[in-house]
Structure formats: structure tokens, C-alpha cells
PDB file of N, CA and C in Angstrom:
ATOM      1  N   UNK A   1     -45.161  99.389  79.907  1.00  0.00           N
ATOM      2  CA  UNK A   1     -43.821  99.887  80.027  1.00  0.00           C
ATOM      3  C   UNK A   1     -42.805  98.792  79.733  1.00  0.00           C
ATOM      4  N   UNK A   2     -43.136  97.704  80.243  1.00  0.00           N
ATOM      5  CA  UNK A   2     -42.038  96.501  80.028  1.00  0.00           C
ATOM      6  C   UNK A   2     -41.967  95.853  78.591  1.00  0.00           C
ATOM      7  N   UNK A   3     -42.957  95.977  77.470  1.00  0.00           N
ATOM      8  CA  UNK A   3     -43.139  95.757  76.628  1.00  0.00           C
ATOM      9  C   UNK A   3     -42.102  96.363  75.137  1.00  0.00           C
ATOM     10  N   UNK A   4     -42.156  98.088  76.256  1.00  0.00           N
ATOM     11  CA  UNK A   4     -41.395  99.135  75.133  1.00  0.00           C
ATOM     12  C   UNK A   4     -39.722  98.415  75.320  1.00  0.00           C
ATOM     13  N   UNK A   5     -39.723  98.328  76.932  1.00  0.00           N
ATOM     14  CA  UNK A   5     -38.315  98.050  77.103  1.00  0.00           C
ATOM     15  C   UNK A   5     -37.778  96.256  76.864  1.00  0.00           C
ATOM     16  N   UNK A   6     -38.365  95.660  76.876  1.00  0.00           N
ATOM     17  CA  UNK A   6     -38.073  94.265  76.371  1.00  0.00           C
ATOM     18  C   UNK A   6     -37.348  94.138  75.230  1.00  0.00           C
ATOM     19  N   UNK A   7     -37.334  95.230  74.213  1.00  0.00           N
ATOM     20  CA  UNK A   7     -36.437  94.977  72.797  1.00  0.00           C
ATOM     21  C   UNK A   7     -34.912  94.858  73.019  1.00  0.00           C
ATOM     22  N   UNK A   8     -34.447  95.809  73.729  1.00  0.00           N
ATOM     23  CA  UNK A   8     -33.099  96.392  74.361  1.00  0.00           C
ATOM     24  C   UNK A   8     -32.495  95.162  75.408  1.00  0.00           C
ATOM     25  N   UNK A   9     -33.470  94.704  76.078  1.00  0.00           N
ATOM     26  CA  UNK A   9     -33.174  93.345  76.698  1.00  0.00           C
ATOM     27  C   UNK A   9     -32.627  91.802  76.081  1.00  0.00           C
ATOM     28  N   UNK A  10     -34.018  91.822  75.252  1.00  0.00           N
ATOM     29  CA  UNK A  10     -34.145  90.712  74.543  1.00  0.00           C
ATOM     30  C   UNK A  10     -33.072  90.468  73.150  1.00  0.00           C
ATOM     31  N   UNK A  11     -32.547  91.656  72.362  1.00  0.00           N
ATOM     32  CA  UNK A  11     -31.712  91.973  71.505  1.00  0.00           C
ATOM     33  C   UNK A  11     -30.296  92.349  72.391  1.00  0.00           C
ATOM     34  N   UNK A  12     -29.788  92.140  73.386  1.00  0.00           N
ATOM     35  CA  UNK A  12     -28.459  92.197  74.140  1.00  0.00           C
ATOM     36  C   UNK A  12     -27.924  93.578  73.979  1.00  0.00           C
ATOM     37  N   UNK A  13     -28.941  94.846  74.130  1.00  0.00           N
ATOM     38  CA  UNK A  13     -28.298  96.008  74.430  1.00  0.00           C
ATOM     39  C   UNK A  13     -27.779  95.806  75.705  1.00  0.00           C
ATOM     40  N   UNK A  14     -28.325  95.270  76.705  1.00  0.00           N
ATOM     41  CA  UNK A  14     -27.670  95.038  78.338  1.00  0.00           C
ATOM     42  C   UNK A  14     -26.598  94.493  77.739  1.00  0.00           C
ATOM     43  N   UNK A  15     -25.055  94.906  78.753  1.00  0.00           N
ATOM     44  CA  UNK A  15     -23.657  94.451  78.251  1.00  0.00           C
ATOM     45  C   UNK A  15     -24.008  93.351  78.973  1.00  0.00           C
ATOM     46  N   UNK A  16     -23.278  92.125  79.253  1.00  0.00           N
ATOM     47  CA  UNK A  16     -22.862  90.975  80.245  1.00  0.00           C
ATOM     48  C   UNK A  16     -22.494  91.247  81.416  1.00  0.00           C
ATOM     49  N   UNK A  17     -21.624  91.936  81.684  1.00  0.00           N
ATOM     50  CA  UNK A  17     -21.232  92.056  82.855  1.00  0.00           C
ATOM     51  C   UNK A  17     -21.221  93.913  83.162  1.00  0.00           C
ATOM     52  N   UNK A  18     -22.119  94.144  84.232  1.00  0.00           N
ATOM     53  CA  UNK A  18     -22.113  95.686  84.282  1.00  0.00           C
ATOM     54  C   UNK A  18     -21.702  95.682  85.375  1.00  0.00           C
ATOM     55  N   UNK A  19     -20.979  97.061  85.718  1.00  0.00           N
ATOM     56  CA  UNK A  19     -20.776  97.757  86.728  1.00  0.00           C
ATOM     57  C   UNK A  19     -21.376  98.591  87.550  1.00  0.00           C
ATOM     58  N   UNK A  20     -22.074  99.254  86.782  1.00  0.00           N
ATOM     59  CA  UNK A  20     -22.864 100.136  86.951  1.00  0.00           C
ATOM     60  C   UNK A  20     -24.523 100.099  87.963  1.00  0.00           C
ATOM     61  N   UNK A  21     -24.718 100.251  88.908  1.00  0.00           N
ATOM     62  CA  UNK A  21     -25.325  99.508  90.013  1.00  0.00           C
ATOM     63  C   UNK A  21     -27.409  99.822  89.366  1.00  0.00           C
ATOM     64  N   UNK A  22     -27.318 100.995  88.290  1.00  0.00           N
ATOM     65  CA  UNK A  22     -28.309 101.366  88.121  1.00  0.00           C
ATOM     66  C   UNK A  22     -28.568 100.430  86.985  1.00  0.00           C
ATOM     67  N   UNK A  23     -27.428 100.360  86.191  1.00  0.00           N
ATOM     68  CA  UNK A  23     -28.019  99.128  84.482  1.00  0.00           C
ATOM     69  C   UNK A  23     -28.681  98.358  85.200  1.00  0.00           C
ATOM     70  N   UNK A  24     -27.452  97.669  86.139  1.00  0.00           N
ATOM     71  CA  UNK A  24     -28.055  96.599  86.685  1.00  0.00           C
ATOM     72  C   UNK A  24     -29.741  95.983  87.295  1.00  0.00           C
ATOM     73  N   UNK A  25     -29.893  97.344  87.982  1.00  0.00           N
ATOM     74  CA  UNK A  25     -30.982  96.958  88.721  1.00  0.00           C
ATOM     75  C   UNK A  25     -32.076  96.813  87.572  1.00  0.00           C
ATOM     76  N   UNK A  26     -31.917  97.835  86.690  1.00  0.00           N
ATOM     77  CA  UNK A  26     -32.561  98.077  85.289  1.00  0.00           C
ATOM     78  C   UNK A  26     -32.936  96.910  84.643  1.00  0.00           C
ATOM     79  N   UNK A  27     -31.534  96.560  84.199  1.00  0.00           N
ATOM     80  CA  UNK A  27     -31.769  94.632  83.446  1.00  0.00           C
ATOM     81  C   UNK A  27     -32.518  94.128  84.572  1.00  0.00           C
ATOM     82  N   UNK A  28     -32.100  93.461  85.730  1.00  0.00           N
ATOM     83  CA  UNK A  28     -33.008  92.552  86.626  1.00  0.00           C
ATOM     84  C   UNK A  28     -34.339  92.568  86.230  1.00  0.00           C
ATOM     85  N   UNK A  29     -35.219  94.110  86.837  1.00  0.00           N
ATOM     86  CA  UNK A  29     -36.333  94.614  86.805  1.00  0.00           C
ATOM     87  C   UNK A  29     -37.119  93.960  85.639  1.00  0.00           C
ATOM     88  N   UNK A  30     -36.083  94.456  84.446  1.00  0.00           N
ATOM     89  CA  UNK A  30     -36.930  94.068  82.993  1.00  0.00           C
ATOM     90  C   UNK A  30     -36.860  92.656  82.900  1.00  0.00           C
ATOM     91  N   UNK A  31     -35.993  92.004  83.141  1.00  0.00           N
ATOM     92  CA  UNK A  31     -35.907  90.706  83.444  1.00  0.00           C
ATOM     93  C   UNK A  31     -36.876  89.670  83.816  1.00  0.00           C
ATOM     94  N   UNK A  32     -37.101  90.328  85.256  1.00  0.00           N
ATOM     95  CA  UNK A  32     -38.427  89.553  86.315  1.00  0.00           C
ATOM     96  C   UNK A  32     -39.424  89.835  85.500  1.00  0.00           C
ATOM     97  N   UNK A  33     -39.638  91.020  85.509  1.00  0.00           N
ATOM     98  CA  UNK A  33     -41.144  91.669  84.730  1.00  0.00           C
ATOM     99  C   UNK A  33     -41.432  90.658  83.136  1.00  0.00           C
ATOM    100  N   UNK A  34     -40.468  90.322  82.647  1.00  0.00           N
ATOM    101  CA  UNK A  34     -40.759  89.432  81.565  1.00  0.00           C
ATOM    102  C   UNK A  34     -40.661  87.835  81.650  1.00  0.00           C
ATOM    103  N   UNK A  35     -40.044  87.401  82.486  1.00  0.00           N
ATOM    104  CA  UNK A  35     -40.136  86.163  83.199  1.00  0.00           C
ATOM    105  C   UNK A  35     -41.610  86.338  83.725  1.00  0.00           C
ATOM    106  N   UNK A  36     -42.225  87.020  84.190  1.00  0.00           N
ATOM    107  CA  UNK A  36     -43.407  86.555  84.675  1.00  0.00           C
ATOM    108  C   UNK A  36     -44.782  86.753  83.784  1.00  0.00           C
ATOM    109  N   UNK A  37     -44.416  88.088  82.568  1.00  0.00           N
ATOM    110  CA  UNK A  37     -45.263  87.625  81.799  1.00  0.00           C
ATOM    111  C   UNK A  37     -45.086  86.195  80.931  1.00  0.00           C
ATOM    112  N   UNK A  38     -44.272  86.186  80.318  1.00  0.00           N
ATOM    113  CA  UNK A  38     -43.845  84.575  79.572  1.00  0.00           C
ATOM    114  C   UNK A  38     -44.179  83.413  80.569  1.00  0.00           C
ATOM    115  N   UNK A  39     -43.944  83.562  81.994  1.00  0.00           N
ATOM    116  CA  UNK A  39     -44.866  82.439  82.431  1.00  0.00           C
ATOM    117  C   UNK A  39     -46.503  82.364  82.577  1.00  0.00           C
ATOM    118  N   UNK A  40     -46.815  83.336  82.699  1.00  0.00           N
ATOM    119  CA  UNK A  40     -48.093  83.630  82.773  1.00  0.00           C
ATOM    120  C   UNK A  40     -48.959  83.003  81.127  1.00  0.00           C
ATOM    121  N   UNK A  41     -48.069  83.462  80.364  1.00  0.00           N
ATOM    122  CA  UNK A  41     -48.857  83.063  79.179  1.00  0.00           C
ATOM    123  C   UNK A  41     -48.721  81.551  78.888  1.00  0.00           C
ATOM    124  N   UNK A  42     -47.494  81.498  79.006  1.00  0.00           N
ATOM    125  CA  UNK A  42     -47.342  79.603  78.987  1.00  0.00           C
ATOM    126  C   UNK A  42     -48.435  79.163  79.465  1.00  0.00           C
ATOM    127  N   UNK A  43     -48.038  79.011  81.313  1.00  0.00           N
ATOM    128  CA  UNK A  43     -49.394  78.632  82.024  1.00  0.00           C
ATOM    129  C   UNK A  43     -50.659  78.201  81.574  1.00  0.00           C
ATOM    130  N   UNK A  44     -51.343  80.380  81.478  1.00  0.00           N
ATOM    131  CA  UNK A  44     -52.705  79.982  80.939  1.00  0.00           C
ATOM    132  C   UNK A  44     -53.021  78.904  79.499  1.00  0.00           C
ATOM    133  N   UNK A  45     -52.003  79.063  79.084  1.00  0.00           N
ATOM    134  CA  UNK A  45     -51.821  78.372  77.636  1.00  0.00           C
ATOM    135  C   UNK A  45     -52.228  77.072  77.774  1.00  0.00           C
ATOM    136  N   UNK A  46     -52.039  76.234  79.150  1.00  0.00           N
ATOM    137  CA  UNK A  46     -51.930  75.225  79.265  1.00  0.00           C
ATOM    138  C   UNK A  46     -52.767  74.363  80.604  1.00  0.00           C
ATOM    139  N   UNK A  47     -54.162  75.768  79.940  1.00  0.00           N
ATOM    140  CA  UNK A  47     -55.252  75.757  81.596  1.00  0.00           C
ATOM    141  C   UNK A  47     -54.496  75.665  82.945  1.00  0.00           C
ATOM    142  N   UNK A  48     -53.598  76.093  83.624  1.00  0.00           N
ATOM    143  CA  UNK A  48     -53.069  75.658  84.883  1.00  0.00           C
ATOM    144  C   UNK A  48     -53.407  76.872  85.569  1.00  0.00           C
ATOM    145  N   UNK A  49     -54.173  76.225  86.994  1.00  0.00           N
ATOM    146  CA  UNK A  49     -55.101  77.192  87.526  1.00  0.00           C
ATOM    147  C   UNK A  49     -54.035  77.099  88.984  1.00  0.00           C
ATOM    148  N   UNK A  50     -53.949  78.047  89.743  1.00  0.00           N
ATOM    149  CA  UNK A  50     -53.091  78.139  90.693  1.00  0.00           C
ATOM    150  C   UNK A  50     -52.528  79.810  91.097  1.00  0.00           C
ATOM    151  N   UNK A  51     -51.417  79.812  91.907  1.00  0.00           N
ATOM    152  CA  UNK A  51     -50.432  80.718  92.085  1.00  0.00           C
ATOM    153  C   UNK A  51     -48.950  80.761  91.246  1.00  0.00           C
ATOM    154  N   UNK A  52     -48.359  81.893  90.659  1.00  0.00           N
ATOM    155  CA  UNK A  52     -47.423  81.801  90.269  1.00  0.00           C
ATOM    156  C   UNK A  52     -46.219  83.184  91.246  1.00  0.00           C
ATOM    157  N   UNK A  53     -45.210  82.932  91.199  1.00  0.00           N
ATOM    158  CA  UNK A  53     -44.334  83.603  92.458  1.00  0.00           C
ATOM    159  C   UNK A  53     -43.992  84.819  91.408  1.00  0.00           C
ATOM    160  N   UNK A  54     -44.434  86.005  91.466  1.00  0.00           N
ATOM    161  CA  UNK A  54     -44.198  87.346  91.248  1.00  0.00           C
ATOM    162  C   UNK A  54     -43.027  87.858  91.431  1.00  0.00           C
ATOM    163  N   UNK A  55     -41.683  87.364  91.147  1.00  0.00           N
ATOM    164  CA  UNK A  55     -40.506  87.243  91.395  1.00  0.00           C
ATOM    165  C   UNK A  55     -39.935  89.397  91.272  1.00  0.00           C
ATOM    166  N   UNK A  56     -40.596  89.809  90.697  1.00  0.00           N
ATOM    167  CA  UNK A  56     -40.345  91.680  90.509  1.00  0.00           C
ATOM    168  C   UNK A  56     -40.681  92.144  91.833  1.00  0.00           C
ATOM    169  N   UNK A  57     -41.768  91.233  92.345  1.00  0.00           N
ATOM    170  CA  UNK A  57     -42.258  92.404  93.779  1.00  0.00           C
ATOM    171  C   UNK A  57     -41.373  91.280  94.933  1.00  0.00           C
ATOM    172  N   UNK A  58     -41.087  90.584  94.978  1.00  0.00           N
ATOM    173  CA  UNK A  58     -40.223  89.502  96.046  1.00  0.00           C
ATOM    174  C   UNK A  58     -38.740  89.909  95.880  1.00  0.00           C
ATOM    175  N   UNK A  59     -38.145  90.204  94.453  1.00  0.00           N
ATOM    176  CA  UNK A  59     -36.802  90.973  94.808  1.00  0.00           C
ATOM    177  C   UNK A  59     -36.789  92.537  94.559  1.00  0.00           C
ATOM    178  N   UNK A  60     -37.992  93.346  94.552  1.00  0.00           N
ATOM    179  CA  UNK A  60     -37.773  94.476  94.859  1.00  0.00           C
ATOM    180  C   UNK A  60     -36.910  95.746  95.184  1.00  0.00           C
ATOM    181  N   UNK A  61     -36.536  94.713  96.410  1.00  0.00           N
ATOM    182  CA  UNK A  61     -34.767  95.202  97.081  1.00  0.00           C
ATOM    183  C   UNK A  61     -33.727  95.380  96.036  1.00  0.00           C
ATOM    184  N   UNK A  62     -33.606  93.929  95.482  1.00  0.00           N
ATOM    185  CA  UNK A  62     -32.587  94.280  94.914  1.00  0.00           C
ATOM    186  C   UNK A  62     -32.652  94.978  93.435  1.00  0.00           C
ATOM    187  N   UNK A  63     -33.826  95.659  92.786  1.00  0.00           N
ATOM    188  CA  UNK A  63     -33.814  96.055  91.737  1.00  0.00           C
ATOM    189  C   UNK A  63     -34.042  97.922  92.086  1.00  0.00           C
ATOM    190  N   UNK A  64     -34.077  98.572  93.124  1.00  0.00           N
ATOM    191  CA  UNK A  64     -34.649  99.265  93.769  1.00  0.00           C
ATOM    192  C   UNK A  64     -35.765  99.987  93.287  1.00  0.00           C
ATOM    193  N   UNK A  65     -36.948  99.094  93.142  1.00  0.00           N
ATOM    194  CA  UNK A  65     -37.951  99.646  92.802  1.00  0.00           C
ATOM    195  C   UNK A  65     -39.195  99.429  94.256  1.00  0.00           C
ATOM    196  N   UNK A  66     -40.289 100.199  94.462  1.00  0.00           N
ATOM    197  CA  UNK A  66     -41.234 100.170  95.080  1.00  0.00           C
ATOM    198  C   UNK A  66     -42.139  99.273  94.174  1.00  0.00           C
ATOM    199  N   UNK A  67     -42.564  98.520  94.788  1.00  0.00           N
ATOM    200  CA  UNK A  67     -43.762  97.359  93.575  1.00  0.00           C
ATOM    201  C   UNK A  67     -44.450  97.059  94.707  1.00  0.00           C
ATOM    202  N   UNK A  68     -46.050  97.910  94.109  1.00  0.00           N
ATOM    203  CA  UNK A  68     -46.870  97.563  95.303  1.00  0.00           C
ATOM    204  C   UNK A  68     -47.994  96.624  94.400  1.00  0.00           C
ATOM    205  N   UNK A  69     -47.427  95.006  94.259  1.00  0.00           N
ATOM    206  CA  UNK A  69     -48.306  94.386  94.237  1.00  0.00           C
ATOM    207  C   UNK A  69     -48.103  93.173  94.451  1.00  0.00           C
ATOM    208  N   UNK A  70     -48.607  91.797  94.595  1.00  0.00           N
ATOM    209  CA  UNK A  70     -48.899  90.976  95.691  1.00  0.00           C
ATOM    210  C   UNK A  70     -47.499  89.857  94.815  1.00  0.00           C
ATOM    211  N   UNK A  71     -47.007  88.935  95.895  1.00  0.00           N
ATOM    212  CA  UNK A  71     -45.469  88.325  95.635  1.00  0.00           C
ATOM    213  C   UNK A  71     -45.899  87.045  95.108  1.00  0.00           C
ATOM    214  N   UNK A  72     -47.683  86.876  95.546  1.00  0.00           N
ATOM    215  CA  UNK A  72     -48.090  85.422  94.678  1.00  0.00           C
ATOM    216  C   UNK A  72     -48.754  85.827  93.800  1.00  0.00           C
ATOM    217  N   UNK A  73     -49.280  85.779  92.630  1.00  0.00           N
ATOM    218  CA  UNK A  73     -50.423  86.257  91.621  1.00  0.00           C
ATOM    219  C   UNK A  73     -51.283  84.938  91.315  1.00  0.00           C
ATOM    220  N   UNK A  74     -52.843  84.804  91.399  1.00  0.00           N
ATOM    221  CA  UNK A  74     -53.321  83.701  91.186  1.00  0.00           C
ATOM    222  C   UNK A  74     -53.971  84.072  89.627  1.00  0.00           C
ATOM    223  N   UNK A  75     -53.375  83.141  88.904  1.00  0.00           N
ATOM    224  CA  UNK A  75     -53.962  82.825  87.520  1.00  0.00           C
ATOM    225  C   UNK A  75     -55.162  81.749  87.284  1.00  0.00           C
TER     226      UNK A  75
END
């Protein structure tokens, strides 16, 4: 899902400054969700064995989504 929506992100369909409480949470969401794949791939890229902070399910709240999965992910 984050893959389809990453174009619209990554190409500045999100305005700069929204009002709108739903864009918002929208951009964030797609945001985190791609911040953590792009770290993930770096990372493995670079053998680093550990935890990385799942930043989509830790601000949750503020994107209002339910994300039932864990706030550390071990790579």
C-alpha cells in the first residue's frame, strides 16, 4: 500500500502547509511508513544487525491509524 502511495508524497502532491487534519495525518503516515522502509534497506545494506524504532506504530496517535505491530523491529 505504501509503495502505490509514495509517488504523490515523494513528487510534492502533499501541499506544505495543510489544514486539513485528515491530509495531514495522511502525509505523516506515508511519511513514517517510508522512513522506515529506506532505513531498513540502508541498514541491511550495510550488515547492521540490531533494532530499528518503528516510528508509524509509536506515533500512531497522531496519524490516527490502529498499527498493530511492534514499536522496535529487529533486522
Amino acid at each position: 500500500m505504501i509503495l502505490k502511495k509514495r509517488n504523490s508524497y515523494l513528487h510534492g502532491s502533499f501541499v506544505k502547509y495543510v489544514d486539513d487534519d485528515d491530509a495531514f495525518s495522511e502525509a505523516l503516515y506515508i511519511g513514517l511508513r517510508t522512513h522506515l522502509l529506506v532505513a531498513v534497506l540502508i541498514l541491511k545494506s550495510i550488515d547492521f544487525k540490531g533494532y530499528v524504532i518503528n516510528y508509524s506504530s509509536l506515533w500512531d496517535y497522531m496519524s490516527n491509524r490502529t498499527i498493530d505491530e511492534k514499536k522496535m523491529v529487529k533486522i
